[in-house]
PDB file of N, CA and C in Angstrom:
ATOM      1  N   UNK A   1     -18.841  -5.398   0.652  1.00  0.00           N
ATOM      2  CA  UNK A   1     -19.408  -4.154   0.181  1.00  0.00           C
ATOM      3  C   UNK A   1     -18.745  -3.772  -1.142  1.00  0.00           C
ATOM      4  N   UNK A   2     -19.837  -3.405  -2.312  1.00  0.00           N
ATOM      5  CA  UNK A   2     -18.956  -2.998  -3.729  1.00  0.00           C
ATOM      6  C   UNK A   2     -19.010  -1.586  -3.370  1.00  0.00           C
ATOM      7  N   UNK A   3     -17.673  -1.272  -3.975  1.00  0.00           N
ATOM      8  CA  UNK A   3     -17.090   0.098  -4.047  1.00  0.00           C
ATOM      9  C   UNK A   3     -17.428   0.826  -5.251  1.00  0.00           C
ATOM     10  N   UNK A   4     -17.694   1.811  -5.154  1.00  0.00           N
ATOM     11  CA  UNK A   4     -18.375   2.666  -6.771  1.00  0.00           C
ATOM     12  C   UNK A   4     -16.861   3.464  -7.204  1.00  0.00           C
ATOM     13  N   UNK A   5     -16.777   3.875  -8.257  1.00  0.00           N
ATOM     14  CA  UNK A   5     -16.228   4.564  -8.843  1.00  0.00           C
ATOM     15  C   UNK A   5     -15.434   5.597  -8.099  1.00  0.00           C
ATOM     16  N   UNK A   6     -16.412   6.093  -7.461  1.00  0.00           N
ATOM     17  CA  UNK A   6     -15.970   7.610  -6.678  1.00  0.00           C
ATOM     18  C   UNK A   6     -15.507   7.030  -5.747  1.00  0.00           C
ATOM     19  N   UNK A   7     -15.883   5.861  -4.897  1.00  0.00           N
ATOM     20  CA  UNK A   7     -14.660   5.385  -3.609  1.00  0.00           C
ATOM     21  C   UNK A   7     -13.439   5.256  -3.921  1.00  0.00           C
ATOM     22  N   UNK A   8     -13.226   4.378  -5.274  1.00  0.00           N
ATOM     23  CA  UNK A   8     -11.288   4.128  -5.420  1.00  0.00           C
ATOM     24  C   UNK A   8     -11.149   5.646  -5.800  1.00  0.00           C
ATOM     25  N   UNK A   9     -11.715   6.985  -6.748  1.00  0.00           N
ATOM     26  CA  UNK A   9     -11.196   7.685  -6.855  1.00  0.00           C
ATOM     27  C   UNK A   9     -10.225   8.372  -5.319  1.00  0.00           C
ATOM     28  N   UNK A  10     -11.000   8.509  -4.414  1.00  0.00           N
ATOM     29  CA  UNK A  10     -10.858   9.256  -2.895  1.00  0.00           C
ATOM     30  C   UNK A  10      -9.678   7.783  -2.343  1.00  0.00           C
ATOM     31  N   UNK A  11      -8.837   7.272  -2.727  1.00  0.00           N
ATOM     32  CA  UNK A  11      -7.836   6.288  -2.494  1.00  0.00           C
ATOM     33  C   UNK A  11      -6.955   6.720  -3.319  1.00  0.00           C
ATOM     34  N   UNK A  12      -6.822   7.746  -4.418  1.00  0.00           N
ATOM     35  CA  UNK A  12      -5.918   7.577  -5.432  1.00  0.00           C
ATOM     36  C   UNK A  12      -5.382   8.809  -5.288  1.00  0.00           C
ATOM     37  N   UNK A  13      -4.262   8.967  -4.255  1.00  0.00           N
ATOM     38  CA  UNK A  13      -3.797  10.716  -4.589  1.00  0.00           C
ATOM     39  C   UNK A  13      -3.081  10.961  -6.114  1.00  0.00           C
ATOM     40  N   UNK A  14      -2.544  10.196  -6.540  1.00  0.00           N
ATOM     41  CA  UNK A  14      -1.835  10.739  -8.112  1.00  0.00           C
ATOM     42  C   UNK A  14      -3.217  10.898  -8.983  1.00  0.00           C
ATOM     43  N   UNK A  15      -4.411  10.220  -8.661  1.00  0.00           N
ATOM     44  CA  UNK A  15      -5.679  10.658  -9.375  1.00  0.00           C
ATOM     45  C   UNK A  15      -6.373  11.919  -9.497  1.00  0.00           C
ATOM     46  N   UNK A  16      -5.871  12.246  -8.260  1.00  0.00           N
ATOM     47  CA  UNK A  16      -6.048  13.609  -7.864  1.00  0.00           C
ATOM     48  C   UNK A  16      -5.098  14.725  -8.242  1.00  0.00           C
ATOM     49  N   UNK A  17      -4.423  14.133  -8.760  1.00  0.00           N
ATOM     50  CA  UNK A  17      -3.119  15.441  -9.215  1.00  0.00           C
ATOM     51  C   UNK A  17      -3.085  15.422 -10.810  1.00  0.00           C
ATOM     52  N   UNK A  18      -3.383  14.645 -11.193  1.00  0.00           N
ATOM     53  CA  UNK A  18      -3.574  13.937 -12.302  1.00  0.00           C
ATOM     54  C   UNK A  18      -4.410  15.273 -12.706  1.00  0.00           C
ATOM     55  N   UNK A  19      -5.700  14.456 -12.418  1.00  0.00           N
ATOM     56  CA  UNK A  19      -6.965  15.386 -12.712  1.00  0.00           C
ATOM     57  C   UNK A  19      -7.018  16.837 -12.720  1.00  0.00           C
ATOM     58  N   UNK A  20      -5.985  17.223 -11.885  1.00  0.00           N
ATOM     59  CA  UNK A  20      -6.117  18.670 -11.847  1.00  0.00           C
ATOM     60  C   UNK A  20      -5.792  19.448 -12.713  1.00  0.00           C
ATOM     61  N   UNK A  21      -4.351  18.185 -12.660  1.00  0.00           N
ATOM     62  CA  UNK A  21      -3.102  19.340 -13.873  1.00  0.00           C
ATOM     63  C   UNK A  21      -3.478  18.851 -15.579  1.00  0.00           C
ATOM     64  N   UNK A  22      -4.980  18.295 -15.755  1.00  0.00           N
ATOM     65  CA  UNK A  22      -5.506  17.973 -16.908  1.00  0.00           C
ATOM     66  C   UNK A  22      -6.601  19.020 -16.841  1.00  0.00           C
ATOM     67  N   UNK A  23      -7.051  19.237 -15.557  1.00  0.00           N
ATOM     68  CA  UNK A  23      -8.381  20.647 -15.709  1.00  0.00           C
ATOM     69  C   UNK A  23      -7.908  21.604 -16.175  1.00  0.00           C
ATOM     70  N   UNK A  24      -6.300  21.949 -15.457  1.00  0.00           N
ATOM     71  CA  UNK A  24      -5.753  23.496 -15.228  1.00  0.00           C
ATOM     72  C   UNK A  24      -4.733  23.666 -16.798  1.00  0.00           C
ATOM     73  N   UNK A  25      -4.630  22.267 -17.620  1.00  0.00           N
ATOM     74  CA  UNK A  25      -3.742  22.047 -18.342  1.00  0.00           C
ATOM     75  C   UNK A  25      -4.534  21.207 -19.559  1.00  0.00           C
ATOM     76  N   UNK A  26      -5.167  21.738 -20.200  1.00  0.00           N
ATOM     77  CA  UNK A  26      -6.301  20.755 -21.310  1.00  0.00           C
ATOM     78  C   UNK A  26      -4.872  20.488 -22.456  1.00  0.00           C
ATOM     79  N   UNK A  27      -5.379  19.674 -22.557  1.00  0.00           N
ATOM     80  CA  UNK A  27      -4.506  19.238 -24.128  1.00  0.00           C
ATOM     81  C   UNK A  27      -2.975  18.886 -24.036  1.00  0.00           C
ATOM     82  N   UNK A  28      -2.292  18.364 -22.884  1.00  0.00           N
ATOM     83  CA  UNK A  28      -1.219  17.895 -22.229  1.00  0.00           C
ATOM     84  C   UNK A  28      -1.247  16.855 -22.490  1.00  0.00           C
ATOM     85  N   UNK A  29       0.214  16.629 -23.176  1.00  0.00           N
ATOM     86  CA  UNK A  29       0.357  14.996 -23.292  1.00  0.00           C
ATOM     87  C   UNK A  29       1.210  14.520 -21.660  1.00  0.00           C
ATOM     88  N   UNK A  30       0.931  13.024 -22.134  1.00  0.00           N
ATOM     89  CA  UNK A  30       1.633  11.907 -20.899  1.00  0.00           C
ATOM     90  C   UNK A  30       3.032  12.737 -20.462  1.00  0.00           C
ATOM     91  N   UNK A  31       4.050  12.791 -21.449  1.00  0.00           N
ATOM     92  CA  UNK A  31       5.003  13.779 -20.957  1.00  0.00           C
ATOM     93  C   UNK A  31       5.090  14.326 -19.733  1.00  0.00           C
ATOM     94  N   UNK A  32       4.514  15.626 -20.386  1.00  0.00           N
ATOM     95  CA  UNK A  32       4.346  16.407 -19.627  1.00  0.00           C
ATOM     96  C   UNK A  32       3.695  16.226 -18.085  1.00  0.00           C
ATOM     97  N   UNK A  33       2.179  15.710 -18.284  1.00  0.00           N
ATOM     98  CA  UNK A  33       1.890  15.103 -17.254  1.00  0.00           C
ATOM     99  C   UNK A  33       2.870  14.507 -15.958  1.00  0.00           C
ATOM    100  N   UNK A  34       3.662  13.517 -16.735  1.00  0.00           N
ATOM    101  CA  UNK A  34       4.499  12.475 -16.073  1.00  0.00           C
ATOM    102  C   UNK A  34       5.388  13.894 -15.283  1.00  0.00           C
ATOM    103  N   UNK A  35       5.839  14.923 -16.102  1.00  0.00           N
ATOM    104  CA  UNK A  35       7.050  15.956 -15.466  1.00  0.00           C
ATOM    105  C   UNK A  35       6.669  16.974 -14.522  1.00  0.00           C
ATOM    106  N   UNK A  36       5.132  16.991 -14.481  1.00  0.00           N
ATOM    107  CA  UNK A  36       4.778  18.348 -13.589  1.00  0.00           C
ATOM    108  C   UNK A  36       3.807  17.744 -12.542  1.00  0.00           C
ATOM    109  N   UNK A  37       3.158  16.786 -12.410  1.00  0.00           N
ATOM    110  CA  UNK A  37       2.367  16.079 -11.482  1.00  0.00           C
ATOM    111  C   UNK A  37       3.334  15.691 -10.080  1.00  0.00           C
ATOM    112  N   UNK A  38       4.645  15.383 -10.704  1.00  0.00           N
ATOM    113  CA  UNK A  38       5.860  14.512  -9.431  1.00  0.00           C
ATOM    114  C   UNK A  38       5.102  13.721  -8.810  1.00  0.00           C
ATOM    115  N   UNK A  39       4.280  12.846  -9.358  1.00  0.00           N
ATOM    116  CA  UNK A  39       3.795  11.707  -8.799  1.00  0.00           C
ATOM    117  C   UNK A  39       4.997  10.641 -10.034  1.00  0.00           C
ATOM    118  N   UNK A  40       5.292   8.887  -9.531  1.00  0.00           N
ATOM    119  CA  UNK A  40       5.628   8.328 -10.077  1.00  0.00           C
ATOM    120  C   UNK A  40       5.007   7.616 -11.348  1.00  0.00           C
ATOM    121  N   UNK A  41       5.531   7.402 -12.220  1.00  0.00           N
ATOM    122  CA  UNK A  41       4.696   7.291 -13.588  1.00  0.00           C
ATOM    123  C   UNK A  41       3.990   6.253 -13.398  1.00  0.00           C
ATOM    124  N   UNK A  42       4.300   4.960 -12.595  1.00  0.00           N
ATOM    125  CA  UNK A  42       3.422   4.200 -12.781  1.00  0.00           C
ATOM    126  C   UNK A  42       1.785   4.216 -12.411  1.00  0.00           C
ATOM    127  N   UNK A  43       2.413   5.381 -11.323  1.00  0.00           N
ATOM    128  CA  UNK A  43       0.904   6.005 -10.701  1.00  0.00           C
ATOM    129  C   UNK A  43       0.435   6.837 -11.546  1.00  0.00           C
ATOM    130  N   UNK A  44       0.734   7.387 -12.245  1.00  0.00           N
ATOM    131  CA  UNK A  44      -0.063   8.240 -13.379  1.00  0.00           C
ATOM    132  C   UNK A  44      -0.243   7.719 -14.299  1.00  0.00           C
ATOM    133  N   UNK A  45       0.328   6.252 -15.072  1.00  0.00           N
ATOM    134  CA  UNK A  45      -0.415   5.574 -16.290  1.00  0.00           C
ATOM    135  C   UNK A  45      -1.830   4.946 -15.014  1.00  0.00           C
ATOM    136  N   UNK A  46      -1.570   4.744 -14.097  1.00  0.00           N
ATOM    137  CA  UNK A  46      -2.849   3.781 -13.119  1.00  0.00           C
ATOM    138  C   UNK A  46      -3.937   4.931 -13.348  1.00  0.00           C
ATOM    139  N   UNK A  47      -3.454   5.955 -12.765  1.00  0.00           N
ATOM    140  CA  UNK A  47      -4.566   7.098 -12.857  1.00  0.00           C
ATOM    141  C   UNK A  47      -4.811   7.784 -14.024  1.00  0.00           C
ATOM    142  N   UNK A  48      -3.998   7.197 -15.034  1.00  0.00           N
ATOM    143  CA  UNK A  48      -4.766   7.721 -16.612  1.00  0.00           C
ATOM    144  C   UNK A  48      -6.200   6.395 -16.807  1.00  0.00           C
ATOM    145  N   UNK A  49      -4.984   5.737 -16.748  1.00  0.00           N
ATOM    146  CA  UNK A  49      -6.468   4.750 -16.739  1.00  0.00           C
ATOM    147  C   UNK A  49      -7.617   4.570 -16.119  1.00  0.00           C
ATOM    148  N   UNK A  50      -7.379   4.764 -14.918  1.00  0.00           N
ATOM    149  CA  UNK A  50      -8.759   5.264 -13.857  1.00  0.00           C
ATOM    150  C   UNK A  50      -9.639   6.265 -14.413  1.00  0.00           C
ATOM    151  N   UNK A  51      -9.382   7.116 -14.632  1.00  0.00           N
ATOM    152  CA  UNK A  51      -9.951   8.621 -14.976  1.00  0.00           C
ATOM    153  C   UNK A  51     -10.342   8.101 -16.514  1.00  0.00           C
ATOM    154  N   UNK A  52      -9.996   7.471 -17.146  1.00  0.00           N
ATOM    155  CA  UNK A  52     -10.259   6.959 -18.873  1.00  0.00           C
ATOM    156  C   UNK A  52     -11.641   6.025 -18.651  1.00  0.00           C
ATOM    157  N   UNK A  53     -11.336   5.606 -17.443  1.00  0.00           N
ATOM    158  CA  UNK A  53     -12.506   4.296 -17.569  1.00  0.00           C
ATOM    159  C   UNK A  53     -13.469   4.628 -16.486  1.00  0.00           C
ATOM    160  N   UNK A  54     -13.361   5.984 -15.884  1.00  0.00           N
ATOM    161  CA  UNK A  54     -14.447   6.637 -15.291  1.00  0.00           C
ATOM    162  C   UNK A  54     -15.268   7.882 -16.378  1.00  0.00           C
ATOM    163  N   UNK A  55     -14.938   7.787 -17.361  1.00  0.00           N
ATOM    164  CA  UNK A  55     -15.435   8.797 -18.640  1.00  0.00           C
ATOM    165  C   UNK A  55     -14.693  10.005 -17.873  1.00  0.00           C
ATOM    166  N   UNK A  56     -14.282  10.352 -17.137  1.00  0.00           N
ATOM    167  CA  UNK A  56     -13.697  11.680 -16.656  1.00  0.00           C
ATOM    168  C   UNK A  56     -12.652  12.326 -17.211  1.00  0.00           C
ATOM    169  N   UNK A  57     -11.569  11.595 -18.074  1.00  0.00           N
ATOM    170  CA  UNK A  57     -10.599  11.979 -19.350  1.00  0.00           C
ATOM    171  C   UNK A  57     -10.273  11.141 -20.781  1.00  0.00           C
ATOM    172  N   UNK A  58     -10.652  11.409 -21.815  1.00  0.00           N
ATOM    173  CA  UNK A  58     -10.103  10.900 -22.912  1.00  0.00           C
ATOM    174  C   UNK A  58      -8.897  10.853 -23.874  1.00  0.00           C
ATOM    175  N   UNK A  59      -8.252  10.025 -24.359  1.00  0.00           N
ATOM    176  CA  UNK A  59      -7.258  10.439 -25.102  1.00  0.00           C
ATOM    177  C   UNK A  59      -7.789  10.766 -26.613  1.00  0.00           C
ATOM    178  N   UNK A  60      -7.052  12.063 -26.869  1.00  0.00           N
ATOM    179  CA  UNK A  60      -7.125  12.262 -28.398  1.00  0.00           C
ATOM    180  C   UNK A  60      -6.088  11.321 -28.933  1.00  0.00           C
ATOM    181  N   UNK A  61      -6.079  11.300 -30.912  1.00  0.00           N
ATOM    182  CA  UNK A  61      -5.297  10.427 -31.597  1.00  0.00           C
ATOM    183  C   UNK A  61      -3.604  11.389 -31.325  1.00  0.00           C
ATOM    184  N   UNK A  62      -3.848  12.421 -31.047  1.00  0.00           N
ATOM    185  CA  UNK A  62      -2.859  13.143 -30.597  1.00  0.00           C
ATOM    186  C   UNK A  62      -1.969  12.918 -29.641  1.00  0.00           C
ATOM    187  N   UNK A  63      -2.647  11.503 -28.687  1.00  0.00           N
ATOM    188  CA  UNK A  63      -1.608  11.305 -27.582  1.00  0.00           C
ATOM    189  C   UNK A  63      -1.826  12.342 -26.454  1.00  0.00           C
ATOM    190  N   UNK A  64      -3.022  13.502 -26.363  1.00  0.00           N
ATOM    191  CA  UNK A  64      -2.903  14.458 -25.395  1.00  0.00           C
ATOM    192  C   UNK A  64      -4.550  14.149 -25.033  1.00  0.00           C
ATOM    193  N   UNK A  65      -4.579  14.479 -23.583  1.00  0.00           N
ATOM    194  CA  UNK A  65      -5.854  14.324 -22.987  1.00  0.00           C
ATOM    195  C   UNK A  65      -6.662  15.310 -22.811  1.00  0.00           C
ATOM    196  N   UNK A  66      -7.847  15.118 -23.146  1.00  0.00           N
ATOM    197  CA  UNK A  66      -9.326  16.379 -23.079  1.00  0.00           C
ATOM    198  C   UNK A  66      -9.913  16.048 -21.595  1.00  0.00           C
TER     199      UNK A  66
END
């Protein structure tokens, strides 16, 4: 069975924390992210990238995510 997009999202709790503290927090760089999520970073570069390659967050040249 292929898995869509939205299945690995509902597997990814740092995706989910991620996402939030980018809704509740626009224009936050990785930093920060990495310091207020308390998920481990490797799980939050996984879930930057998830969320980047689901169109759901972009990086500006700024290094901070919309």
């Amino acid at each position: 069975m292929h898995m869509s997009k939205i299945d690995e999202f509902d597997e990814k709790t740092a995706t989910v924390r991620v996402l939030l503290f980018l809704y509740k927090n626009p224009n936050s760089g990785i930093t920060k992210v990495i310091r207020e999520t308390r998920a481990g970073q490797k799980a939050i570069y996984s879930a930057i990238e998830f969320l980047m390659k689901c169109d759901l967050i972009k990086k500006s040249r700024s290094s901070t995510f919309l």
